[in-house]
N, C-alpha and C. Protein backbone atom coordinates (compact mmCIF):
# COMPACT_ATOMS: atom_id res chain seq x y z
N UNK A 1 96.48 105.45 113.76
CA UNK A 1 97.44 105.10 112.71
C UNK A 1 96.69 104.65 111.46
N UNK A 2 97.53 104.64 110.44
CA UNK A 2 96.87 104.19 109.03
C UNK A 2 96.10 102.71 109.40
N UNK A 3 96.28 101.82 110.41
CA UNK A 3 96.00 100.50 110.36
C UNK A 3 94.33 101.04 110.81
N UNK A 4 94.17 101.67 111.70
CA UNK A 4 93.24 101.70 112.56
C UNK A 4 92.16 103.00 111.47
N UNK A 5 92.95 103.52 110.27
CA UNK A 5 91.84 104.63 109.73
C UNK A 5 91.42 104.09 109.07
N UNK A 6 91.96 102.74 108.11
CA UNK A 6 91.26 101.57 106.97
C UNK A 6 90.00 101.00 107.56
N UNK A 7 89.91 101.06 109.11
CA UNK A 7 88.89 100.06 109.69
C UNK A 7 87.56 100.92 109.52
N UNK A 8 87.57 102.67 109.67
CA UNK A 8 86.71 103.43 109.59
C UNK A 8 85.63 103.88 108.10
N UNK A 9 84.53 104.15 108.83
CA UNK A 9 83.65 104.55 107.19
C UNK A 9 83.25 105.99 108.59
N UNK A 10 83.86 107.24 108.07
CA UNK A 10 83.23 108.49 108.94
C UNK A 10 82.73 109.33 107.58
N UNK A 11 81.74 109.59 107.61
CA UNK A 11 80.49 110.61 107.35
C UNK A 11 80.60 111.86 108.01
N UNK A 12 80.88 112.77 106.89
CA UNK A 12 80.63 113.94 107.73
C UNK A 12 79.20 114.91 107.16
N UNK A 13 79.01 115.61 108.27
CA UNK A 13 77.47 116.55 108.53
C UNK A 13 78.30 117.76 108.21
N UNK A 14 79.32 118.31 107.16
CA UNK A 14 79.10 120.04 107.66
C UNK A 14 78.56 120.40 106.58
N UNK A 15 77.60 120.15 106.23
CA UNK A 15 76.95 121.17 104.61
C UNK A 15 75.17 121.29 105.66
N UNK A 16 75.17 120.54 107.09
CA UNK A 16 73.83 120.62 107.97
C UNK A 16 73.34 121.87 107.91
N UNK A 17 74.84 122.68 108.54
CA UNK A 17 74.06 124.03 108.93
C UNK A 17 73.86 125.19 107.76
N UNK A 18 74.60 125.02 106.71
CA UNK A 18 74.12 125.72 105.57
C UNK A 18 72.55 125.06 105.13
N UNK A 19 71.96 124.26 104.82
CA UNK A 19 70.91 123.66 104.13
C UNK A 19 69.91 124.02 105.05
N UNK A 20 70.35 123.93 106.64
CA UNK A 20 69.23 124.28 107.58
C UNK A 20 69.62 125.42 108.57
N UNK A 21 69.39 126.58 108.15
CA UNK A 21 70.16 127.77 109.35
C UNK A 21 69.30 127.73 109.91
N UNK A 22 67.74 127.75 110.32
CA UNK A 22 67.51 127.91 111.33
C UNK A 22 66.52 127.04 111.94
N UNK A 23 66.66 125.70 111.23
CA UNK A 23 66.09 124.55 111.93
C UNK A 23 67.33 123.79 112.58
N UNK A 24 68.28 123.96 112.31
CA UNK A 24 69.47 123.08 113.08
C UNK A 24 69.58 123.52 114.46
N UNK A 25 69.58 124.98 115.49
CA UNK A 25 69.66 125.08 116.38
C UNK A 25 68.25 124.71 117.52
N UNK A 26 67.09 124.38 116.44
CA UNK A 26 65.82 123.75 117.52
C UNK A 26 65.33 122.31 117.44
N UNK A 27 66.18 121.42 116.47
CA UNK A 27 65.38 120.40 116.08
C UNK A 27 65.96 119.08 116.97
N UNK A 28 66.69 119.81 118.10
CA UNK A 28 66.65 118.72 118.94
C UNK A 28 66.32 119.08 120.17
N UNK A 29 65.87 118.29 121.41
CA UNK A 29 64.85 119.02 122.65
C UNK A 29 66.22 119.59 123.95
N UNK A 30 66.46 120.51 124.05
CA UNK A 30 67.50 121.37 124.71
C UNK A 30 67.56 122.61 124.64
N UNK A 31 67.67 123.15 125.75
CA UNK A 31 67.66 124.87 125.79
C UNK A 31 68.98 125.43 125.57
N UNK A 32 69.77 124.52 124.84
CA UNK A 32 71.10 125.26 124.14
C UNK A 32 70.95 125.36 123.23
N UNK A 33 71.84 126.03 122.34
CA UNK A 33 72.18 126.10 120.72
C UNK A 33 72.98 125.28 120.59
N UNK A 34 72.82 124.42 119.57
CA UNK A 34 74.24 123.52 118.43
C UNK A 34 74.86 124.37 117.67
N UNK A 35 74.46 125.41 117.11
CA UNK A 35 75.45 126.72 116.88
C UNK A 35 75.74 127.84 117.25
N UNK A 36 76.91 128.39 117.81
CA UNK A 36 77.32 129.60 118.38
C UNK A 36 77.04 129.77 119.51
N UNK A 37 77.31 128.46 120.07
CA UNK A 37 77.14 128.75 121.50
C UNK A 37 78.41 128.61 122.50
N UNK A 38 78.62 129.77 123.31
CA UNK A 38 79.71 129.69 124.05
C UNK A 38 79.55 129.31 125.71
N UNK A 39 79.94 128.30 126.02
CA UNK A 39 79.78 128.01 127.63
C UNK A 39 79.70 126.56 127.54
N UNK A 40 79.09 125.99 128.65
CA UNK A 40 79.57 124.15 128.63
C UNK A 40 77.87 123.69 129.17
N UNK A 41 77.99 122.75 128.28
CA UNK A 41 76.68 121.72 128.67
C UNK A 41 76.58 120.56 129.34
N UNK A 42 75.43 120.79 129.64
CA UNK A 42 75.57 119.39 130.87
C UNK A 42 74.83 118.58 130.36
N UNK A 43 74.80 117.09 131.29
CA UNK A 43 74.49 115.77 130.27
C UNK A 43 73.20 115.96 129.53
N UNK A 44 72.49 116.25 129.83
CA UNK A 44 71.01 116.62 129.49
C UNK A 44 71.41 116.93 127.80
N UNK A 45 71.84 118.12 127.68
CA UNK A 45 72.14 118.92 126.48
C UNK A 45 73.04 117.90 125.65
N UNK A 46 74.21 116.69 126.04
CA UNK A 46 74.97 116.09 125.63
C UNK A 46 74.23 114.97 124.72
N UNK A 47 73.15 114.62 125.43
CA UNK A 47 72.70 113.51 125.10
C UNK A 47 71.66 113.79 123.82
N UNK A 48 70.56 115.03 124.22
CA UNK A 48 69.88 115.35 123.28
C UNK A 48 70.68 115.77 122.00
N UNK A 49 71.78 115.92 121.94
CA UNK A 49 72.54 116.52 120.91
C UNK A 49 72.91 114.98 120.30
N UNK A 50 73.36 114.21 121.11
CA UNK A 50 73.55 112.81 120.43
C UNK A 50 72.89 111.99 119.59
N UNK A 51 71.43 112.15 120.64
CA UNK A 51 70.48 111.51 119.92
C UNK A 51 69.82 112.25 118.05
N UNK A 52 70.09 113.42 118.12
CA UNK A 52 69.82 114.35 117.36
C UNK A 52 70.39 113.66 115.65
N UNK A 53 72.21 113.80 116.30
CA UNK A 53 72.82 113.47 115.57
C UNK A 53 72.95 111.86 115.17
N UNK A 54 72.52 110.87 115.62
CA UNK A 54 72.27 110.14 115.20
C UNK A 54 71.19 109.22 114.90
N UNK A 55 69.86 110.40 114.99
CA UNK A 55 68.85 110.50 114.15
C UNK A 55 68.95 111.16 113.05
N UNK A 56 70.05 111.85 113.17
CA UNK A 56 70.95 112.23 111.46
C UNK A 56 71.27 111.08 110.53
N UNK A 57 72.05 110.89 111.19
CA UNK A 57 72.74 109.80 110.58
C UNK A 57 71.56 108.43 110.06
N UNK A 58 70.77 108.21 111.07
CA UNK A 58 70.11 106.96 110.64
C UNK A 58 69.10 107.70 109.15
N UNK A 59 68.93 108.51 109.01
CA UNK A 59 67.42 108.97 108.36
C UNK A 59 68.34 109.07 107.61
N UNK A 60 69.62 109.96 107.33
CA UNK A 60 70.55 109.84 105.95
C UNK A 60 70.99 108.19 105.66
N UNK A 61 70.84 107.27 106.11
CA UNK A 61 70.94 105.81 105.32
C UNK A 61 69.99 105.28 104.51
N UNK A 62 68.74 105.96 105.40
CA UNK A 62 67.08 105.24 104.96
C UNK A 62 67.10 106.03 103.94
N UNK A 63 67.93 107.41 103.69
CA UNK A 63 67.05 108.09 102.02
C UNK A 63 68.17 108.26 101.32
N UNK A 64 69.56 108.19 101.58
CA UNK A 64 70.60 108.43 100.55
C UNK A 64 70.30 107.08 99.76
N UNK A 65 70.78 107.49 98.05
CA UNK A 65 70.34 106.45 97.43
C UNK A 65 71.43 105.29 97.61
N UNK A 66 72.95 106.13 97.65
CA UNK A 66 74.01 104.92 97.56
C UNK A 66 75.01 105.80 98.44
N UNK A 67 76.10 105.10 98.85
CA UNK A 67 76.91 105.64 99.57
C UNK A 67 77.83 106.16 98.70
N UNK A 68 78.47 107.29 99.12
CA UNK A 68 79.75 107.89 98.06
C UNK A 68 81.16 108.16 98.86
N UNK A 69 81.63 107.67 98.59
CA UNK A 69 83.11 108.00 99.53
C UNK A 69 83.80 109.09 99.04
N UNK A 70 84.48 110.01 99.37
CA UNK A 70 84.97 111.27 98.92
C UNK A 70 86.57 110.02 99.45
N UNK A 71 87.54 110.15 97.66
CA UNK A 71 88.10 109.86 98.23
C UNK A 71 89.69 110.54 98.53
N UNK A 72 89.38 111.49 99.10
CA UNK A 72 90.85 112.28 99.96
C UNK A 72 90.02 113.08 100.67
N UNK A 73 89.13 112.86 101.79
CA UNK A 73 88.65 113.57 102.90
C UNK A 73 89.55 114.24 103.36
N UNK A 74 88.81 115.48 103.65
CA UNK A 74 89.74 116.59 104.46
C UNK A 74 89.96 116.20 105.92
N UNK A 75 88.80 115.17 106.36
CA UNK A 75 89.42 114.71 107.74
C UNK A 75 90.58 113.77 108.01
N UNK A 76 90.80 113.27 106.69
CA UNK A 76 92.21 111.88 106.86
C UNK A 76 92.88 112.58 106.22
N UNK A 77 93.41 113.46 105.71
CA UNK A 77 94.48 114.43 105.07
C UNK A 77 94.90 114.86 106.37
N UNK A 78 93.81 115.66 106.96
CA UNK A 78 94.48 116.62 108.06
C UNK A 78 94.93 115.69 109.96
N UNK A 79 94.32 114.56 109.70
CA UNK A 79 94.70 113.63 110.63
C UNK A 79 95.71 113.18 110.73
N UNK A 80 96.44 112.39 109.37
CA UNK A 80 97.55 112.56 109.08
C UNK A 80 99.06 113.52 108.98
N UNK A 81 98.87 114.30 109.03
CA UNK A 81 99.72 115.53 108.49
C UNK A 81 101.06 116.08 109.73
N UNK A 82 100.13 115.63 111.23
CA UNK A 82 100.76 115.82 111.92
C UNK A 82 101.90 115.02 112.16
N UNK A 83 101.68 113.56 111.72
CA UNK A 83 102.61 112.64 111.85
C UNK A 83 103.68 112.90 110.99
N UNK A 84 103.43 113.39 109.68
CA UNK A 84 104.13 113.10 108.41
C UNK A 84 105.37 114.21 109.01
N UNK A 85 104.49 115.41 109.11
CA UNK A 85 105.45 116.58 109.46
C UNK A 85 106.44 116.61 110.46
N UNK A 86 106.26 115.77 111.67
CA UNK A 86 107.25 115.32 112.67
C UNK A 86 107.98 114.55 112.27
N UNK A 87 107.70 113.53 110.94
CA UNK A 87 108.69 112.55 110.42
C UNK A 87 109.86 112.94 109.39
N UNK A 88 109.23 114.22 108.91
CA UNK A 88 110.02 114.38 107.16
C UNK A 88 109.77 115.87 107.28
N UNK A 89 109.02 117.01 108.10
CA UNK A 89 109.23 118.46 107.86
C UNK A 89 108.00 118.79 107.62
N UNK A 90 107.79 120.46 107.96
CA UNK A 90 106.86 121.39 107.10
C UNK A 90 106.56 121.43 105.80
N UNK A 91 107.48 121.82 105.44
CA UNK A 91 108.20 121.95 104.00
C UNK A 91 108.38 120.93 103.51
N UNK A 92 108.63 119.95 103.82
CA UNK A 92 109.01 118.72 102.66
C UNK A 92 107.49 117.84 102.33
N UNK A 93 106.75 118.21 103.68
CA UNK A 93 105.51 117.55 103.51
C UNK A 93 104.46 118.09 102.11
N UNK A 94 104.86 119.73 102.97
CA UNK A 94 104.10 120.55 101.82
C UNK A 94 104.21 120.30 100.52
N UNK A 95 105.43 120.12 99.94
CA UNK A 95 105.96 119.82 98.31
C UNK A 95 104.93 118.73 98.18
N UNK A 96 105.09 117.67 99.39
CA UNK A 96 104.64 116.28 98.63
C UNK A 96 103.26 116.59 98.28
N UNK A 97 102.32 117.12 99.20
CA UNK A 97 100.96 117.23 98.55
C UNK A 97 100.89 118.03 97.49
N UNK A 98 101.90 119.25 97.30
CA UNK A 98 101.42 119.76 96.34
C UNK A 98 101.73 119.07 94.96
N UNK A 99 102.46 118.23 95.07
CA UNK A 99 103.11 116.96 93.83
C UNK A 99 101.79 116.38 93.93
N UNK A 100 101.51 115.84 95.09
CA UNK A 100 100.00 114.37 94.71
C UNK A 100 98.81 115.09 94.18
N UNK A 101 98.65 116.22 94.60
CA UNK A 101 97.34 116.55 94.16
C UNK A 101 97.15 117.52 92.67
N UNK A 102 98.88 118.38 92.96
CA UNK A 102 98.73 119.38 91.30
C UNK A 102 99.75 118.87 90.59
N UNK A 103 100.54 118.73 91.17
CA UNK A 103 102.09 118.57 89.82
C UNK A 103 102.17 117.44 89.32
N UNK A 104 101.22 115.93 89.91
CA UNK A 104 101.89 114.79 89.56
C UNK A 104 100.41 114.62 88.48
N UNK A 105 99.67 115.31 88.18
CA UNK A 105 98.54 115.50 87.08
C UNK A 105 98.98 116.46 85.70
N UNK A 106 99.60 117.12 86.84
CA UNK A 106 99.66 118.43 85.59
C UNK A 106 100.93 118.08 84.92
N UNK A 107 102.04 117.38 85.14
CA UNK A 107 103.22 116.68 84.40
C UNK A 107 102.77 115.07 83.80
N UNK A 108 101.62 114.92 84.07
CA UNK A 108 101.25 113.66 83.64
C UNK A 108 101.85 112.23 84.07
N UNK A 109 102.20 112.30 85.27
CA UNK A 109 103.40 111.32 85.81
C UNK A 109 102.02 110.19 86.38
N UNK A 110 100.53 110.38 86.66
CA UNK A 110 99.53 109.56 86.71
C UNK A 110 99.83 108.42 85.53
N UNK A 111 100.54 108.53 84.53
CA UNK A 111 100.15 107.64 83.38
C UNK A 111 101.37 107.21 83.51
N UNK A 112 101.85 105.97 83.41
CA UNK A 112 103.24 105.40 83.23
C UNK A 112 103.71 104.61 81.85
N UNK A 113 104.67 105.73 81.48
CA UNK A 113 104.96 105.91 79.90
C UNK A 113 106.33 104.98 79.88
N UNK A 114 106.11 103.87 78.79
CA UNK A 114 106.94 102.77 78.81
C UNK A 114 108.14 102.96 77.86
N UNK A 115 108.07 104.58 77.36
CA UNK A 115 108.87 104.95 76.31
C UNK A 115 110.23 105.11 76.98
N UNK A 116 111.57 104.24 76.49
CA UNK A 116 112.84 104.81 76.93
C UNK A 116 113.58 106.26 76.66
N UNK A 117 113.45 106.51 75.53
CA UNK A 117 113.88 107.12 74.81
C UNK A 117 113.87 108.56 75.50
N UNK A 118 115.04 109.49 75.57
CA UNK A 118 114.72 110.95 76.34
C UNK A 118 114.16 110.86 77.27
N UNK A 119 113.94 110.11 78.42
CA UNK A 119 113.28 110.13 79.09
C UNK A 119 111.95 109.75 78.88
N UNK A 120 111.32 109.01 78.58
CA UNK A 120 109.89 109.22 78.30
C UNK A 120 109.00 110.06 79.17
N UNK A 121 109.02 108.59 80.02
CA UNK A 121 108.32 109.02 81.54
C UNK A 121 109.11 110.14 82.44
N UNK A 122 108.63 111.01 82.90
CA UNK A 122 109.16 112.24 83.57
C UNK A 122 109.01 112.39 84.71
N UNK A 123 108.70 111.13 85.22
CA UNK A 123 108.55 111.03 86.97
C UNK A 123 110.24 110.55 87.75
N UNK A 124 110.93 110.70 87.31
CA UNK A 124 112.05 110.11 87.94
C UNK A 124 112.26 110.36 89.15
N UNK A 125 112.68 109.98 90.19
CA UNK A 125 113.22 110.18 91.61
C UNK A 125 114.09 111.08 91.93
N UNK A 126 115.18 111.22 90.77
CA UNK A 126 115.90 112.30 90.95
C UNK A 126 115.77 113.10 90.40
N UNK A 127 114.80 113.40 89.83
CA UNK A 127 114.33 114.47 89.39
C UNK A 127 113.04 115.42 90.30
N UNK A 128 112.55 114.40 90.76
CA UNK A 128 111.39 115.08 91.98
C UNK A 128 112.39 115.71 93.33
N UNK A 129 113.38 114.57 93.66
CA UNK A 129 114.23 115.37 94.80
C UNK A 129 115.32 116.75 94.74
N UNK A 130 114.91 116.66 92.67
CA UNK A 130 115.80 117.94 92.77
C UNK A 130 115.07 118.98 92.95
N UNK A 131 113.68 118.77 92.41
CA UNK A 131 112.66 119.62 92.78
C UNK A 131 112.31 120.23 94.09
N UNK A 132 112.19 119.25 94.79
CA UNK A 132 112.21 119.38 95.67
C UNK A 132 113.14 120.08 96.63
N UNK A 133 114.08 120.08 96.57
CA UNK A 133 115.14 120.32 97.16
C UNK A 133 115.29 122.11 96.69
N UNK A 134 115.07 122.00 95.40
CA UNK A 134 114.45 123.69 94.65
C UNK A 134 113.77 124.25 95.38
N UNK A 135 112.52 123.86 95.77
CA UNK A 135 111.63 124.63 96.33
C UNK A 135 111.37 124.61 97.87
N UNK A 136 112.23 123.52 98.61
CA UNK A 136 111.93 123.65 100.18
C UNK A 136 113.24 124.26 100.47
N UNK A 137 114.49 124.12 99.61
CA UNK A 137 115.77 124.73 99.84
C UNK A 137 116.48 123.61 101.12
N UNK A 138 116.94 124.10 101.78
CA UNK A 138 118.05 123.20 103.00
C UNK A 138 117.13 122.27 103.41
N UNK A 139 116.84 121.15 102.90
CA UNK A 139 116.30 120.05 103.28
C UNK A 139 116.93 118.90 104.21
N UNK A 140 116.73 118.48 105.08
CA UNK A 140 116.95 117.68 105.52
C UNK A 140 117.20 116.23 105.36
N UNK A 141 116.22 115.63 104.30
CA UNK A 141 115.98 114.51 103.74
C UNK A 141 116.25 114.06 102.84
N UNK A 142 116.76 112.62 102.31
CA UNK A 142 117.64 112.55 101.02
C UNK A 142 116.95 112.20 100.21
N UNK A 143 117.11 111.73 99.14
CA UNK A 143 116.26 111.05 97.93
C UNK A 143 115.18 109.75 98.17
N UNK A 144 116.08 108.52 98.65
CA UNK A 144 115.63 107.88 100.07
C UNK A 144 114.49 108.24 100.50
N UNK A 145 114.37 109.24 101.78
CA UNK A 145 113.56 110.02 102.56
C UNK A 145 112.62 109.85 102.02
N UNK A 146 112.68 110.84 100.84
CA UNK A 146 112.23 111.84 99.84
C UNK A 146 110.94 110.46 99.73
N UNK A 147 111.52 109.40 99.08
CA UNK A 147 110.35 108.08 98.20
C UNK A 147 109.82 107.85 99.55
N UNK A 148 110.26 107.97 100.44
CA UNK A 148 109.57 106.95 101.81
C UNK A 148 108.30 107.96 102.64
N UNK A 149 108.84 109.42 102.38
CA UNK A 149 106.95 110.31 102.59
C UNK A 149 106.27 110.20 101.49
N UNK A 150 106.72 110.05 100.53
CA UNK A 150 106.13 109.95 99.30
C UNK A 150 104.56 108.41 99.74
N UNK A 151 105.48 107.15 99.86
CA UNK A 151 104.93 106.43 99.99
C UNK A 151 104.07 106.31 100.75
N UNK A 152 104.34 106.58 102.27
CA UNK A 152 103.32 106.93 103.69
C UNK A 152 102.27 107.92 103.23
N UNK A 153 102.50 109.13 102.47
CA UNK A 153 101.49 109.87 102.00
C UNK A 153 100.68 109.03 101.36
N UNK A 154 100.87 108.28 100.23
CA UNK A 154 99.83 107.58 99.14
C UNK A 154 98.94 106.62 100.23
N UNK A 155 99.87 105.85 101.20
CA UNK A 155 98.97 104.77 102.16
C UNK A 155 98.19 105.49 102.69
N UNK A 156 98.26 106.89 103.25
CA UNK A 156 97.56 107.15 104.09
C UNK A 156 96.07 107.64 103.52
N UNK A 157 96.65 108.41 102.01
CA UNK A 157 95.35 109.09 101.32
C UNK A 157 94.98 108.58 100.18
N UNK A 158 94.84 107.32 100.32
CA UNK A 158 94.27 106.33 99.35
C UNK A 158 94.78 106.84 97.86
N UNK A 159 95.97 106.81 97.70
CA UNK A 159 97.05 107.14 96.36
C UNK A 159 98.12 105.77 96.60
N UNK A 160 98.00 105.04 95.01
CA UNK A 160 98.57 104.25 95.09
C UNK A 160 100.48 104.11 94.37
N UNK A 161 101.30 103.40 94.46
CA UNK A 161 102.68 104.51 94.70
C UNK A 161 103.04 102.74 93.98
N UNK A 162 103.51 103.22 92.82
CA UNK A 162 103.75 102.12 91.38
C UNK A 162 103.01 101.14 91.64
N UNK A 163 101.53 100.83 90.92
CA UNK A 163 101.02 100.03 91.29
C UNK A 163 100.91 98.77 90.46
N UNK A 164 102.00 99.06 89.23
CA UNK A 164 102.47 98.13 88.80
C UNK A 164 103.21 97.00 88.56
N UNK A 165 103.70 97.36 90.32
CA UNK A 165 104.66 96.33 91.06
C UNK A 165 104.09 96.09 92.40
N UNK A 166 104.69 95.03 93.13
CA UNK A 166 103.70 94.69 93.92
C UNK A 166 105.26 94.11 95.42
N UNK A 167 104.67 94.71 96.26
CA UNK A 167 105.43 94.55 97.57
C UNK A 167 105.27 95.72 98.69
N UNK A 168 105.75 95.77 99.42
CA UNK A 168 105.31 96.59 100.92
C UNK A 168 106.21 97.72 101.34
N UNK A 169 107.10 97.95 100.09
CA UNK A 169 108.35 99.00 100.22
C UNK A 169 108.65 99.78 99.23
N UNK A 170 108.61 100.79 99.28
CA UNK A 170 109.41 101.40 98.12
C UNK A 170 109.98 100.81 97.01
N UNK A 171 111.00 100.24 97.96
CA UNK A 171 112.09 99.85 97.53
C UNK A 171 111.39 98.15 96.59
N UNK A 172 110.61 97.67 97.62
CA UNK A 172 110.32 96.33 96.65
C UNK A 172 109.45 96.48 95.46
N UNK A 173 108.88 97.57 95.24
CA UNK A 173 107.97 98.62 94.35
C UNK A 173 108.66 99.34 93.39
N UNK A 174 109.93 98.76 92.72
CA UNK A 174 111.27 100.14 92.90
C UNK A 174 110.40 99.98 90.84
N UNK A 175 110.93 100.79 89.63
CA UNK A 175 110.56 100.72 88.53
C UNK A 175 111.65 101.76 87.94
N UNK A 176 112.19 100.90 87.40
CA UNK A 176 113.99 101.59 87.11
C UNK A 176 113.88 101.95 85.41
N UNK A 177 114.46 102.91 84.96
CA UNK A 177 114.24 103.21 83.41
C UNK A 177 115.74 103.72 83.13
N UNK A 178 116.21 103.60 81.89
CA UNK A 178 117.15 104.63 81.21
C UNK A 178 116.91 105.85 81.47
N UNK A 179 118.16 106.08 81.99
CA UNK A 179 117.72 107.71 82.26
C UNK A 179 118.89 109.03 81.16
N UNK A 180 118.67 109.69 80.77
CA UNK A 180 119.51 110.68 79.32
C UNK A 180 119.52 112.59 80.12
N UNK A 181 120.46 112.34 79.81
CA UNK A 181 121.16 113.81 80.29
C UNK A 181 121.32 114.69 79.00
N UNK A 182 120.89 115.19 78.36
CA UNK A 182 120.90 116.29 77.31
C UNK A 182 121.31 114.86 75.86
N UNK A 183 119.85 114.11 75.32
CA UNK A 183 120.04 112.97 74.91
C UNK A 183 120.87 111.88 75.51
N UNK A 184 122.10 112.14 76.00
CA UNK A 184 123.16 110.74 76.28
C UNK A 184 122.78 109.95 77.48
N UNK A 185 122.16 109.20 77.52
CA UNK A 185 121.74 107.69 78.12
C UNK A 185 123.67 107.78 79.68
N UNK A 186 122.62 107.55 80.51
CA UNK A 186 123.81 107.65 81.72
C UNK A 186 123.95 106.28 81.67
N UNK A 187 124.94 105.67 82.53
CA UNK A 187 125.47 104.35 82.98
C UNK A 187 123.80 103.89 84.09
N UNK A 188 123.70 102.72 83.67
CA UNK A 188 122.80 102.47 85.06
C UNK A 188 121.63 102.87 84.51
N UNK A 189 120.71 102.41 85.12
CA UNK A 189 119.25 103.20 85.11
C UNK A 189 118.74 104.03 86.47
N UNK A 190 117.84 104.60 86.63
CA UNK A 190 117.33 105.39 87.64
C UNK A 190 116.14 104.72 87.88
N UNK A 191 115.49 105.38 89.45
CA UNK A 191 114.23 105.22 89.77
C UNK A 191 112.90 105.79 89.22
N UNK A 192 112.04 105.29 89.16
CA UNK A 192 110.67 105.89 88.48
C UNK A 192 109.79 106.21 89.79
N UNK A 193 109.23 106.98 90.05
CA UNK A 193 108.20 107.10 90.60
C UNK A 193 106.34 106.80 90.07
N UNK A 194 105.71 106.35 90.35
CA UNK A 194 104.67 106.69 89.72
C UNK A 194 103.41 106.67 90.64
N UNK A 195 102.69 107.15 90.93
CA UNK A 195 101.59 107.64 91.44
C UNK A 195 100.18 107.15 90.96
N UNK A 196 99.68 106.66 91.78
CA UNK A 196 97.95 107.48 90.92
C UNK A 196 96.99 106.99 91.97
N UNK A 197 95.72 107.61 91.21
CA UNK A 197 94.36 107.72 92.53
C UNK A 197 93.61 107.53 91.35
N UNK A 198 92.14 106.87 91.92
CA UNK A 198 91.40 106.19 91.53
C UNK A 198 90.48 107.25 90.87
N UNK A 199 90.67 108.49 91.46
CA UNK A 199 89.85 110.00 90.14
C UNK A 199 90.77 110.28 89.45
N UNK A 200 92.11 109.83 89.26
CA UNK A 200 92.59 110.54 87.82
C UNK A 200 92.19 110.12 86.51
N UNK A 201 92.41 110.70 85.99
CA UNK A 201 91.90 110.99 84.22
C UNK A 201 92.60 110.39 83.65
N UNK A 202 92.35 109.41 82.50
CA UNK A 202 93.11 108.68 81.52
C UNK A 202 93.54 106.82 82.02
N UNK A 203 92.64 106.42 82.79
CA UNK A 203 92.82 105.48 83.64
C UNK A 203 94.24 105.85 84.29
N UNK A 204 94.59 104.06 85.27
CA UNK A 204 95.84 103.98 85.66
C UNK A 204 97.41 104.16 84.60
N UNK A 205 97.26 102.87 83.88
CA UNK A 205 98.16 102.81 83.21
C UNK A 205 98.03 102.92 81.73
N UNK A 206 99.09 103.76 81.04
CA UNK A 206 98.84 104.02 79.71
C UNK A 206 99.38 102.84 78.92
């Protein structure tokens, strides 16, 4: 669970076997291959492979200069995904990443625009679920829903979800604006969404 992936620092080795094609299958003592090998090894082979790899690991601490965190690993994206999708859909999941990673940059909804007027800010809630609802078609999930994968997505892939308010819910996170329908200002205000990650462009807040 998200509690138990915050506790982790995982390093991954797959750029090994490109940099070394053909020192990676001898440079540990075993009459198997570490690549392309089909059949099962016994402890012997288990262990030398262990030790291998974490004579990897130690010699990459002693010479990397600093540590770098990649931060939306393809291993906690795809760890996640299974949960999300049993909670909220294929399809509804899909929209959301493709919102966190292309649409919520490329509409500029990273920057939270304090302008009332026409809408300023263009992240609205009901405006993403209409989107949404556009492009996954017979959705299951309501607007509601909609903010609550929203949110579990950002916890899980280090994206922070209005971080200009402060509480443990959506809802206690909520950032309400005038909202205008062809200029005319509706009754009420609406929800804001706002997003952001620590590589977007233009800092957090504008």
């Amino acid at each position: 669970d998200s509690s138990s992936m915050r506790r982790l620092h995982i390093v991954e080795f797959s750029d090994l076997g490109k940099h070394y094609p053909l020192k990676l299958n001898e440079c540990f003592n075993s009459n198997k291959k570490l690549l392309g090998y089909e059949g099962h090894w016994n402890k012997k082979d288990w262990n030398d492979f262990y030790n291998f790899m974490f004579r990897s690991v130690q010699q990459w601490l002693k010479t990397k200069p600093e540590f770098f965190s990649e931060p939306n690993p393809y291993w906690k994206t795809s760890s996640t995904l299974p949960k999300l999708i049993r909670k909220y859909g294929q399809e509804e999941v899909s929209w959301g990443m493709d919102y966190l990673k292309v649409g919520r940059l490329k509409k500029n909804h990273h920057i939270l625009d304090n302008t009332t007027k026409d809408n300023g800010h263009k992240g609205f809630s009901i405006d993403l679920y209409n989107d949404m609802k556009n492009k996954v078609g017979n959705t299951l999930i309501g607007e509601t829903e909609m903010k609550k994968m929203l949110w579990d997505m950002c916890n899980d892939m280090g994206y922070n979800y209005n971080p200009t308010k402060t509480g443990d819910t959506p809802n206690e996170r909520k950032i309400q604006r005038s909202y205008f329908i062809n200029g005319v200002k509706v009754p009420g205000q609406k929800h804001v969404i706002h997003i952001t990650h620590p590589s977007d462009p233009n800092g957090l807040v504008d």
